[in-house]
C-alpha atoms as a PDB file:
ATOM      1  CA  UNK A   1     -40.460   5.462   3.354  1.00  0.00           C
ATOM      2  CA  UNK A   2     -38.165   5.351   0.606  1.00  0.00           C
ATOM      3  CA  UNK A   3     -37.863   8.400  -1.525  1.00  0.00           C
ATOM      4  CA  UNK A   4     -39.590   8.014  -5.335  1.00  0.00           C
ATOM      5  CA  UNK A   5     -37.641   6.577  -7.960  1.00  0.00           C
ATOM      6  CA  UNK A   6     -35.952   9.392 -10.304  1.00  0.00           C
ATOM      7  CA  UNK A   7     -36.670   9.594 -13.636  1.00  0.00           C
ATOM      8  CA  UNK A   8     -34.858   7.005 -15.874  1.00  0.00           C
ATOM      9  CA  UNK A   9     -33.130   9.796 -17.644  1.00  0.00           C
ATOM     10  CA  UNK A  10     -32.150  11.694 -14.790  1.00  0.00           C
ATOM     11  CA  UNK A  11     -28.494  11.766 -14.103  1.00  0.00           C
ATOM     12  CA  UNK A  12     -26.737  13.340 -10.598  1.00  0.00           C
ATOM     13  CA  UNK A  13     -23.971  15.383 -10.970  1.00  0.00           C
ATOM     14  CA  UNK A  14     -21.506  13.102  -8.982  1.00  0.00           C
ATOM     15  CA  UNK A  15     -18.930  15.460  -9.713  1.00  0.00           C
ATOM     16  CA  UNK A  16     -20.345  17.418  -7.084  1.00  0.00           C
ATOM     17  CA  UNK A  17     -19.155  14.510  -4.281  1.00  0.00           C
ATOM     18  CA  UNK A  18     -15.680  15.448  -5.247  1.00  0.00           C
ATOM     19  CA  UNK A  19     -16.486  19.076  -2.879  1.00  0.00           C
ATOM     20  CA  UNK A  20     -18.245  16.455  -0.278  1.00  0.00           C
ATOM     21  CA  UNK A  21     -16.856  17.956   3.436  1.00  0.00           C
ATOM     22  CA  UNK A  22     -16.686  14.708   4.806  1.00  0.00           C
ATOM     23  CA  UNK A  23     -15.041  13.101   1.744  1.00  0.00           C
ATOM     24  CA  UNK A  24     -12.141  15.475   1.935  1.00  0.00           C
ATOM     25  CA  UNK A  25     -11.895  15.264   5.520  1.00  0.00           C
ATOM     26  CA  UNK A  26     -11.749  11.334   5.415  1.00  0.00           C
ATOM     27  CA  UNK A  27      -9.109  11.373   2.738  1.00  0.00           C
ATOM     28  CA  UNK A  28      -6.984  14.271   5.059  1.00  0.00           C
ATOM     29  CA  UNK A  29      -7.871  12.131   7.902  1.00  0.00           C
ATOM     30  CA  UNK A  30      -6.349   9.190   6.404  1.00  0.00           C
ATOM     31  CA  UNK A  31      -3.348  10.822   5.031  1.00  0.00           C
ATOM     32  CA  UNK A  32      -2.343  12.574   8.574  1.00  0.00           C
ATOM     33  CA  UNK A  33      -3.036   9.560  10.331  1.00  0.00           C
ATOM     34  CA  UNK A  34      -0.703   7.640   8.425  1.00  0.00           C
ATOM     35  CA  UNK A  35       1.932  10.492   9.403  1.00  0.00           C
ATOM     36  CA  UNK A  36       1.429   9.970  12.692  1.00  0.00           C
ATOM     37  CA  UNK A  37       1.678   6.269  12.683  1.00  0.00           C
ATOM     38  CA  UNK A  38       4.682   6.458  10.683  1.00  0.00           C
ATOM     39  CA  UNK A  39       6.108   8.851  13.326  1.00  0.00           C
ATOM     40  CA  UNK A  40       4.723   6.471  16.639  1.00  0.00           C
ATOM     41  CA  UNK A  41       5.569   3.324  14.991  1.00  0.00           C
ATOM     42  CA  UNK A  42       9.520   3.095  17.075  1.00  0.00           C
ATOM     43  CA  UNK A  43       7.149   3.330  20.094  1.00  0.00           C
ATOM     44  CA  UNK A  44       4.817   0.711  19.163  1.00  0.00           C
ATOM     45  CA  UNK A  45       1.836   2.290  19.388  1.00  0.00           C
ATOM     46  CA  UNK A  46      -0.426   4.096  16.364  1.00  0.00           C
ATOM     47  CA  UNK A  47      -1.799   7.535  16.219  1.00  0.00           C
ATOM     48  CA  UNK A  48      -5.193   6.886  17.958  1.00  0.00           C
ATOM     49  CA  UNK A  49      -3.029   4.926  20.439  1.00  0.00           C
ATOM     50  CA  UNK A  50      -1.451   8.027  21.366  1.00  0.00           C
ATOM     51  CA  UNK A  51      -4.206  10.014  21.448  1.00  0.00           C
ATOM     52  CA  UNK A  52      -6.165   7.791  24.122  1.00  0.00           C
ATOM     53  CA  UNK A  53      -2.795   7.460  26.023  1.00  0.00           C
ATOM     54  CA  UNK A  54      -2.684  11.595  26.005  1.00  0.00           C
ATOM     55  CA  UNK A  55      -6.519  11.756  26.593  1.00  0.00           C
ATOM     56  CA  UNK A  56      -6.305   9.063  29.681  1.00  0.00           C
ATOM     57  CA  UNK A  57      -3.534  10.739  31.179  1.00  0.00           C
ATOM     58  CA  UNK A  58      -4.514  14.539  31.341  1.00  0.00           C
ATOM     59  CA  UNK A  59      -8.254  13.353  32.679  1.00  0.00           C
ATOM     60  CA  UNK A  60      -6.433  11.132  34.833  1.00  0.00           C
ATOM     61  CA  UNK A  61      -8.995   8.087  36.058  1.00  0.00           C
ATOM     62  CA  UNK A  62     -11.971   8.926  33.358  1.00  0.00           C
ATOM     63  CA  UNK A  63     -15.136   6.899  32.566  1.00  0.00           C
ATOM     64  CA  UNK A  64     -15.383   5.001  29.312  1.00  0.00           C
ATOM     65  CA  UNK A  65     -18.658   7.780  28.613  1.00  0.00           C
ATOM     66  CA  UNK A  66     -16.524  10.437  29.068  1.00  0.00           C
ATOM     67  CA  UNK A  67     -13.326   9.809  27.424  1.00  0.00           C
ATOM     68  CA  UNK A  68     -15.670   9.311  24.416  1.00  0.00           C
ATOM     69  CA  UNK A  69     -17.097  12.570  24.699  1.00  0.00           C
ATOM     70  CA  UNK A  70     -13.599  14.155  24.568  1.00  0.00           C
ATOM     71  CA  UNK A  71     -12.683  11.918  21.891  1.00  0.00           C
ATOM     72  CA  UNK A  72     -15.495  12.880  19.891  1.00  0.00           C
ATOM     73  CA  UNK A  73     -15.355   8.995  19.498  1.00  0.00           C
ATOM     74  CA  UNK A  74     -18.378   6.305  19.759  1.00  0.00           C
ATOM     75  CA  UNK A  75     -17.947   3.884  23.162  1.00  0.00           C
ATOM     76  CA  UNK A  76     -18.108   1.124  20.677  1.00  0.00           C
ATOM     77  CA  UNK A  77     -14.999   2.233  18.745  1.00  0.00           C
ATOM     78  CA  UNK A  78     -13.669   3.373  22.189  1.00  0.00           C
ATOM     79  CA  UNK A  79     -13.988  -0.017  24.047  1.00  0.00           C
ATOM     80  CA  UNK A  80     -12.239  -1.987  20.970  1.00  0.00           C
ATOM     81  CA  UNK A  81      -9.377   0.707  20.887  1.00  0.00           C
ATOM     82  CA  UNK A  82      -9.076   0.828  24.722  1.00  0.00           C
ATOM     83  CA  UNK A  83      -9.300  -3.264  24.539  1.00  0.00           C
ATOM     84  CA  UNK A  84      -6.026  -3.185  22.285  1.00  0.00           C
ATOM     85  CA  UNK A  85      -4.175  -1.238  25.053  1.00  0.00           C
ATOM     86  CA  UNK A  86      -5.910  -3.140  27.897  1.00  0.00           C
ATOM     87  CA  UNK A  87      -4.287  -5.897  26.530  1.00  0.00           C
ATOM     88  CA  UNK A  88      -0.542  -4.391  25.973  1.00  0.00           C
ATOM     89  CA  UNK A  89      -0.993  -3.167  29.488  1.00  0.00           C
ATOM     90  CA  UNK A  90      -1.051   0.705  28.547  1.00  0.00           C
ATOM     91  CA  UNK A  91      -4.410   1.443  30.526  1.00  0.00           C
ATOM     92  CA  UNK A  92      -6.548  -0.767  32.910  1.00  0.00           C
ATOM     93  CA  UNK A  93      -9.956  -0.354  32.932  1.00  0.00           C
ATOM     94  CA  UNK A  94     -12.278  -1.222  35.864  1.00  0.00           C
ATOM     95  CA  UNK A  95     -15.847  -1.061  37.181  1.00  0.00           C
ATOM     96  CA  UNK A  96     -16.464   2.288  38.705  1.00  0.00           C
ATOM     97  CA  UNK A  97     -18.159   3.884  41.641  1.00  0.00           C
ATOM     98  CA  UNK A  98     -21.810   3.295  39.398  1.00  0.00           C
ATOM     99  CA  UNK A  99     -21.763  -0.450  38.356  1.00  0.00           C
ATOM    100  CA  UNK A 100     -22.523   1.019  35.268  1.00  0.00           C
ATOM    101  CA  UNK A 101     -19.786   2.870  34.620  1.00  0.00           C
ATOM    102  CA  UNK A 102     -16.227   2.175  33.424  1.00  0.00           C
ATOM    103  CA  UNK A 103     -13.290   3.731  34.425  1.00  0.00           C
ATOM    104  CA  UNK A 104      -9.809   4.539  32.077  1.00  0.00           C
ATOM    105  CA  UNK A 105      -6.623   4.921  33.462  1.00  0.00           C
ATOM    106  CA  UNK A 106      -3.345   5.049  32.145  1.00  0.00           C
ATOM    107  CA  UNK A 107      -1.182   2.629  33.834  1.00  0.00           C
ATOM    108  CA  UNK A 108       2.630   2.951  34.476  1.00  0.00           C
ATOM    109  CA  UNK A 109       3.446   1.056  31.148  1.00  0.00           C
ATOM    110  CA  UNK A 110       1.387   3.334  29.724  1.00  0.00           C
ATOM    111  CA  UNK A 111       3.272   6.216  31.005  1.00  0.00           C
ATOM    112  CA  UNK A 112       6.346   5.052  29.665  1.00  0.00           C
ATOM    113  CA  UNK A 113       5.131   4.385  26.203  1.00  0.00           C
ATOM    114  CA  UNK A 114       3.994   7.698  26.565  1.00  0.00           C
ATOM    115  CA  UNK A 115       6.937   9.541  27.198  1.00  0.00           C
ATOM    116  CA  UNK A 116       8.398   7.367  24.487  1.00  0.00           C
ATOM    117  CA  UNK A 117       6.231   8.573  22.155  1.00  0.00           C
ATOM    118  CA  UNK A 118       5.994  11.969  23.095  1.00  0.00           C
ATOM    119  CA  UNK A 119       9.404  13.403  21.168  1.00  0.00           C
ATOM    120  CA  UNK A 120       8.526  10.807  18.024  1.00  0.00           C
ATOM    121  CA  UNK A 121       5.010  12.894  18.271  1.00  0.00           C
ATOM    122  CA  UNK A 122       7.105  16.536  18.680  1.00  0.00           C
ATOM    123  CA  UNK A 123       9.030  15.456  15.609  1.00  0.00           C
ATOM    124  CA  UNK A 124       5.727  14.909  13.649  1.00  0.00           C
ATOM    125  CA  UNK A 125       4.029  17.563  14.415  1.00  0.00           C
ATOM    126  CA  UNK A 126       6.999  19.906  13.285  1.00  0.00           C
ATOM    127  CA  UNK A 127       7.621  18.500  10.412  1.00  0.00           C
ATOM    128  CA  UNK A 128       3.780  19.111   9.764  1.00  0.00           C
ATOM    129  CA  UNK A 129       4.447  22.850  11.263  1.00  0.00           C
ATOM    130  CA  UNK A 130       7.293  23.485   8.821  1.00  0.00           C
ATOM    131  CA  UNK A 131       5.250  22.413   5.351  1.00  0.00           C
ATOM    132  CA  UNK A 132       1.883  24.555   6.623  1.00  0.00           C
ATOM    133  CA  UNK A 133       3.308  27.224   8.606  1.00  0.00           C
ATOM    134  CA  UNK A 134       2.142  28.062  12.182  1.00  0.00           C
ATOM    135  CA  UNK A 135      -0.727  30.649  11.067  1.00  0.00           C
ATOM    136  CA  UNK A 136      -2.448  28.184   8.750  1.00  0.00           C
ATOM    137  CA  UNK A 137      -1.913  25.301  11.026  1.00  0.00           C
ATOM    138  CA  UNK A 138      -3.519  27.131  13.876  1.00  0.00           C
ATOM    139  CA  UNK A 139      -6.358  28.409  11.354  1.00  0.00           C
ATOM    140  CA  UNK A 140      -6.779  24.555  10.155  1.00  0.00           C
ATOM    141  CA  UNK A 141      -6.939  23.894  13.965  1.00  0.00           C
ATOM    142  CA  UNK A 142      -9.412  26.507  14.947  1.00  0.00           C
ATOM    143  CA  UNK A 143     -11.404  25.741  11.465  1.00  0.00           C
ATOM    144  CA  UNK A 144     -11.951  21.764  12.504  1.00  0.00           C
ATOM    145  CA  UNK A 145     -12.878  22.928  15.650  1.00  0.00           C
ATOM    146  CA  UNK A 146     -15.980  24.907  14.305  1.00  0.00           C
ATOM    147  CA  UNK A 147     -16.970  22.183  11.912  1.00  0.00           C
ATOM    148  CA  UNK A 148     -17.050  19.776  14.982  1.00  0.00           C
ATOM    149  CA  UNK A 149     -19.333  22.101  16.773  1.00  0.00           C
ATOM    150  CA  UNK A 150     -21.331  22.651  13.337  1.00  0.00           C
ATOM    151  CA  UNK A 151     -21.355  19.026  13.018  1.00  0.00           C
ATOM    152  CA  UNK A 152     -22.300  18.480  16.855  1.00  0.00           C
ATOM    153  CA  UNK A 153     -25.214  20.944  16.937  1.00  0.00           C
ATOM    154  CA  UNK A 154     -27.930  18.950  14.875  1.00  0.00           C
END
C-alpha cells in the first residue's frame, strides 16, 4: 500500500538529502574508486578487479556464495565482475563439490596481474596515506567498518 498523498502545499526539506549517509558514501565511493583505477590502469585491470583478484587469492579456491559474502557484494554483481576476468583468464571458475555451488580461483595469469598490480596499488594507497594521515585513515577504516555492520544488522 502506497503511503497517502501529502498535502499539496507541503514541501520536503530536500536540503536534508545533502547529509544522506549513503549519498556521501556513493559520491566518496566514486571518487576513491576512480583513484584506484587511475592507479591499476598500467596493469589493466580496475579497482574492483583488484579487489576480487586479492579476495580470490587469500581464500584461495572460494565459492561464488562466499566470495560475495566477503565482498559484501550481490552474486549477481559478482558473477558479471568475475565473468570479465573469466574471460581475460585472471580466475577460472568451475562447478564445485555441490552441483550447486561455484568455485573462484585465481589462476596463474591472475597471479601475475596481481603482482603487477600490487606496487601500482602500494603507490595509491600512500599517496591516499600522505593527504589523510595514518590516524584518520585507520579511523575512516575502522568507522566504515561499523557502518557495514550497522548496515548489515537489519
Amino acid at each position: 500500500m502506497l503511503p497517502s498523498e501529502p498535502p499539496a502545499e507541503y514541501e520536503p526539506d530536500y536540503q536534508m538529502c545533502a547529509d544522506c549517509t549513503g549519498f556521501n558514501l556513493r559520491k566518496a565511493m566514486r571518487a576513491v574508486g576512480q583513484h584506484y583505477d587511475d592507479a591499476l590502469r598500467p596493469a589493466g585491470i580496475r579497482g574492483t578487479q583488484f579487489s576480487l583478484l586479492v579476495a580470490a587469492k587469500m581464500a584461495g579456491p572460494v565459492t561464488v556464495t562466499r566470495l560475495a559474502e566477503m565482498a559484501v557484494m550481490d552474486r549477481t554483481t559478482l558473477t558479471r565482475n568475475l565473468n570479465v576476468l573469466e574471460k581475460q583468464g585472471l580466475v577460472a571458475v568451475a562447478p564445485g563439490a555441490d552441483r550447486r555451488t561455484r568455485r573462484v580461483a585465481i589462476t596463474d595469469q591472475g597471479l601475475a596481474v596481481l603482482r603487477q598490480a600490487y606496487p601500482l596499488w602500494q603507490h595509491a594507497q600512500a599517496r591516499l596515506m600522505a593527504k589523510l594521515g595514518p590516524d584518520r585513515l585507520q579511523s575512516l577504516r575502522d568507522n566504515m567498518a561499523t557502518l557495514v555492520d550497522a548496515a548489515l544488522a537489519r
